[in-house]
N, C-alpha and C. Protein backbone atom coordinates (compact mmCIF):
# COMPACT_ATOMS: atom_id res chain seq x y z
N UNK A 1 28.85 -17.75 -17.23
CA UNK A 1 27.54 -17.26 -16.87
C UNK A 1 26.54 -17.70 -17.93
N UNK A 2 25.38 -18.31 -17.33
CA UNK A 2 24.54 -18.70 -18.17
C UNK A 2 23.31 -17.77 -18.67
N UNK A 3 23.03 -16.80 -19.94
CA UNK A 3 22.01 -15.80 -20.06
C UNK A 3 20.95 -16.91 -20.07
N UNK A 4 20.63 -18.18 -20.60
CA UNK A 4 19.12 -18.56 -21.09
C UNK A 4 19.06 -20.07 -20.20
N UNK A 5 18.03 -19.87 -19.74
CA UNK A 5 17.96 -21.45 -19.26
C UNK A 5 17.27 -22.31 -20.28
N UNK A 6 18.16 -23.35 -20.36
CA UNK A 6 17.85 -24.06 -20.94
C UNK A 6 16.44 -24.85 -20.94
N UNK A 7 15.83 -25.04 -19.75
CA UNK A 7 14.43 -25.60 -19.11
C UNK A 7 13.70 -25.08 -18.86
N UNK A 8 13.78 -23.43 -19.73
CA UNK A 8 12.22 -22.75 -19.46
C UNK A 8 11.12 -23.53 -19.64
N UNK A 9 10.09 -23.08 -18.85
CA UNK A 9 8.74 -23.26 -19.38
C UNK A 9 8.29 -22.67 -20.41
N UNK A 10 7.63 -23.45 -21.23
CA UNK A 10 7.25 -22.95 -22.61
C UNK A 10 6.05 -21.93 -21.96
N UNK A 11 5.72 -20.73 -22.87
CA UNK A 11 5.19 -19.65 -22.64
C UNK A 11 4.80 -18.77 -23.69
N UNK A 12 3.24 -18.12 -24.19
CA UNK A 12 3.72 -17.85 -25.72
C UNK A 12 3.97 -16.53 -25.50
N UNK A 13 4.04 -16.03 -24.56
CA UNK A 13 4.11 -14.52 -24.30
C UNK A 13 5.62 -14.53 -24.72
N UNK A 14 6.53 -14.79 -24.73
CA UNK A 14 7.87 -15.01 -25.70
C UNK A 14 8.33 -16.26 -26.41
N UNK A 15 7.09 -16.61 -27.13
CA UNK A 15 7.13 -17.63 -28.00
C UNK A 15 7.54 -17.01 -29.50
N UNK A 16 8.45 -17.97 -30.24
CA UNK A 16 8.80 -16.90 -31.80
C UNK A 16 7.39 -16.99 -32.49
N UNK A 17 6.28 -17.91 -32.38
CA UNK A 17 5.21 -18.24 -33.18
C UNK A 17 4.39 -16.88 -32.62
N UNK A 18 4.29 -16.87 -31.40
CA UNK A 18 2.65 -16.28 -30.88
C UNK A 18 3.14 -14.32 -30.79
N UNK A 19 2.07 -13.81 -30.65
CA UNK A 19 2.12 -12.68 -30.74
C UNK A 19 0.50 -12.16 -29.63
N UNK A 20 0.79 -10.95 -29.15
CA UNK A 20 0.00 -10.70 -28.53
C UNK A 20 -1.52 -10.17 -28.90
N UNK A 21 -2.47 -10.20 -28.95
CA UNK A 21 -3.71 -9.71 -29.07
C UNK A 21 -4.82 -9.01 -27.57
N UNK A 22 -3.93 -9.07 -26.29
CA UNK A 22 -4.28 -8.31 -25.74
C UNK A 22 -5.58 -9.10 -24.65
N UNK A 23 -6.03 -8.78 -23.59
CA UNK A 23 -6.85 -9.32 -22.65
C UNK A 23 -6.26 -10.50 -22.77
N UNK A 24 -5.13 -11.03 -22.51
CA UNK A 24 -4.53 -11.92 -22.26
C UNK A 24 -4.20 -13.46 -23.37
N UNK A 25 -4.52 -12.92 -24.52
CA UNK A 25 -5.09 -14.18 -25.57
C UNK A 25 -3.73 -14.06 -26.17
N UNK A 26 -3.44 -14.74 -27.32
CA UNK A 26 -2.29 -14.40 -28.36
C UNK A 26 -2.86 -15.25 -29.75
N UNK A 27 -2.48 -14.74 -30.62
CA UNK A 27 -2.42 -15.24 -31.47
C UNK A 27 -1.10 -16.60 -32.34
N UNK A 28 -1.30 -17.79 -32.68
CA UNK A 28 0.10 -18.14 -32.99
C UNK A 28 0.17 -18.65 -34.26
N UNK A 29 1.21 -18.78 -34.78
CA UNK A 29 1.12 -19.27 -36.52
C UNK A 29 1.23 -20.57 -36.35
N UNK A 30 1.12 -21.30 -35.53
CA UNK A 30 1.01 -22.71 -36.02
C UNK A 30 -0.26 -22.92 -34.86
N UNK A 31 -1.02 -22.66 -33.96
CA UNK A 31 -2.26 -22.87 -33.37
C UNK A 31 -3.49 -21.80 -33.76
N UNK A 32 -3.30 -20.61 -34.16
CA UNK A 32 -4.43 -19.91 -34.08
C UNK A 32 -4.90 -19.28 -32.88
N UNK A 33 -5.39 -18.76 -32.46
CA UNK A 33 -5.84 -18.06 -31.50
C UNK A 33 -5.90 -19.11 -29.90
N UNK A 34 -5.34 -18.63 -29.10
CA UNK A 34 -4.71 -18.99 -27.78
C UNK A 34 -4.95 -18.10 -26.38
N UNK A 35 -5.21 -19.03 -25.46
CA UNK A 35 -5.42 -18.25 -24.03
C UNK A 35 -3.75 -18.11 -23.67
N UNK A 36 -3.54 -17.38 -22.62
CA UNK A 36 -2.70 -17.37 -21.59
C UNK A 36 -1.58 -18.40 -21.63
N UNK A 37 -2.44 -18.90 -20.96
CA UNK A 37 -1.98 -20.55 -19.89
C UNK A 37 -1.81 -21.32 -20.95
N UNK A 38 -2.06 -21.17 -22.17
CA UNK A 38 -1.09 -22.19 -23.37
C UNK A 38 -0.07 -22.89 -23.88
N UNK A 39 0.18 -23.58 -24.19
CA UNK A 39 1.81 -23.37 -24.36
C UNK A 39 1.74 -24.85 -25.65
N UNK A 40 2.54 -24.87 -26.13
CA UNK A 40 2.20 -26.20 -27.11
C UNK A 40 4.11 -26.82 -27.53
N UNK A 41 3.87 -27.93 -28.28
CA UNK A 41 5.23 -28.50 -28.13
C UNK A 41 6.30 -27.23 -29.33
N UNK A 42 5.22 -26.68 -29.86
CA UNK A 42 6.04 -25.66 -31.13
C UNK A 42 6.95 -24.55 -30.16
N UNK A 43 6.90 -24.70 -29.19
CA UNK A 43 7.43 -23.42 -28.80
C UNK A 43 9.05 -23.39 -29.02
N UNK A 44 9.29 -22.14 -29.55
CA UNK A 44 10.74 -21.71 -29.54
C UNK A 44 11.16 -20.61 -29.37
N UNK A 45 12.11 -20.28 -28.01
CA UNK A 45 12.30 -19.45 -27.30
C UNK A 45 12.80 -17.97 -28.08
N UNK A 46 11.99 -16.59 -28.12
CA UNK A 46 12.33 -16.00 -28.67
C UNK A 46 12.80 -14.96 -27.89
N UNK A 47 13.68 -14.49 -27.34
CA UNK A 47 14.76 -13.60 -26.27
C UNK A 47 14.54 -11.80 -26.41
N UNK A 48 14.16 -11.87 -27.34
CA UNK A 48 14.00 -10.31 -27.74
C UNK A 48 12.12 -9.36 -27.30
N UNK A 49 11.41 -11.25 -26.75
CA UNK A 49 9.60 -10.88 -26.52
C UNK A 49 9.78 -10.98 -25.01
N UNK A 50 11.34 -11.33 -24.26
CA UNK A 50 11.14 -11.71 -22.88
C UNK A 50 10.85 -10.09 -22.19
N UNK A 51 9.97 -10.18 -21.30
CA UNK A 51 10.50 -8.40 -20.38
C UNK A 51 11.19 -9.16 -19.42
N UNK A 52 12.26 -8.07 -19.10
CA UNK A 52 12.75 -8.42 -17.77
C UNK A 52 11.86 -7.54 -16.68
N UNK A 53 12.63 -8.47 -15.61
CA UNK A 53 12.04 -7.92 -14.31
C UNK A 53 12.90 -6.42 -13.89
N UNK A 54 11.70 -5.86 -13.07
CA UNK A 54 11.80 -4.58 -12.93
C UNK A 54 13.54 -4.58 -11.43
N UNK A 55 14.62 -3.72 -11.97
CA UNK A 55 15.64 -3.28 -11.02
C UNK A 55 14.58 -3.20 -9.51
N UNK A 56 15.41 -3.45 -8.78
CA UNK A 56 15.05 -3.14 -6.52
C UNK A 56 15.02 -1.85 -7.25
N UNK A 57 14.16 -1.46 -6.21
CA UNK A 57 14.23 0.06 -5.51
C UNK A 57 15.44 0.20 -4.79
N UNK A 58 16.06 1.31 -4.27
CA UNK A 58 16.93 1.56 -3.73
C UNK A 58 16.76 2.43 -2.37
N UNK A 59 16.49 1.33 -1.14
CA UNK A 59 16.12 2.63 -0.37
C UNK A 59 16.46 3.07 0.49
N UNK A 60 16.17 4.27 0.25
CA UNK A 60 16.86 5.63 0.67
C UNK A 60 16.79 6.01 2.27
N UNK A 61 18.19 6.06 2.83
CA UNK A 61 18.31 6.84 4.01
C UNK A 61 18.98 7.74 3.70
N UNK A 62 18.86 8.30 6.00
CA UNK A 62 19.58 9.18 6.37
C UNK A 62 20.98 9.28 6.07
N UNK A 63 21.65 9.35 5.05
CA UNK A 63 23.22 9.56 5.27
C UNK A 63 23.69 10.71 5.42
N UNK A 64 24.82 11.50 6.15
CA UNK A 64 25.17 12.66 6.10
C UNK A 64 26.62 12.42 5.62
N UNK A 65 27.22 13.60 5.51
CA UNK A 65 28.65 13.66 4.09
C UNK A 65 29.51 12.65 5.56
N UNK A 66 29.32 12.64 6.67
CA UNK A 66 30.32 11.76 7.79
C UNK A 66 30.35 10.21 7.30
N UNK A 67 29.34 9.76 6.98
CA UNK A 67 29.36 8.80 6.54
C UNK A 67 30.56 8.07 5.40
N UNK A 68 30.51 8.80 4.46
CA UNK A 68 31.16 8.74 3.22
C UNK A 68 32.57 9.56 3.67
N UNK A 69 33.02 9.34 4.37
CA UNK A 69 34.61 10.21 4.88
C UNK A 69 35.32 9.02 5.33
N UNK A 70 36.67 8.97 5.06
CA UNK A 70 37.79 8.09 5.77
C UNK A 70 38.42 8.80 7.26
């Protein structure tokens, strides 16, 4: 099983350089202040700035205890 793809798109929102400053900008130690949509050849993937995506909902029916019986 593979955890990291290898061919992400660079991104500084989990870049090890950039850090967030909020309304969408970041700050990075090797560019300085950055939009969004940035991305530069420094990037190196930092695993611990990724969010994951939010679990499904789970949704909910009618079951009654007949269901769940052999």
């Amino acid at each position: 099983m593979m955890l990291f793809n290898r061919k992400m798109q660079p991104d500084c929102s989990y870049c090890r350089y950039g850090s967030t400053l909020g309304c969408g900008d970041y700050i990075c130690s090797k560019r300085g202040v950055i939009s969004d949509a940035d991305a530069c050849s420094s990037f190196r993937y930092e695993p611990t700035k990724r969010e994951p995506e939010p679990t499904p909902k789970i949704m909910k029916a009618n079951y009654s205890p007949e269901d769940f019986s052999i």
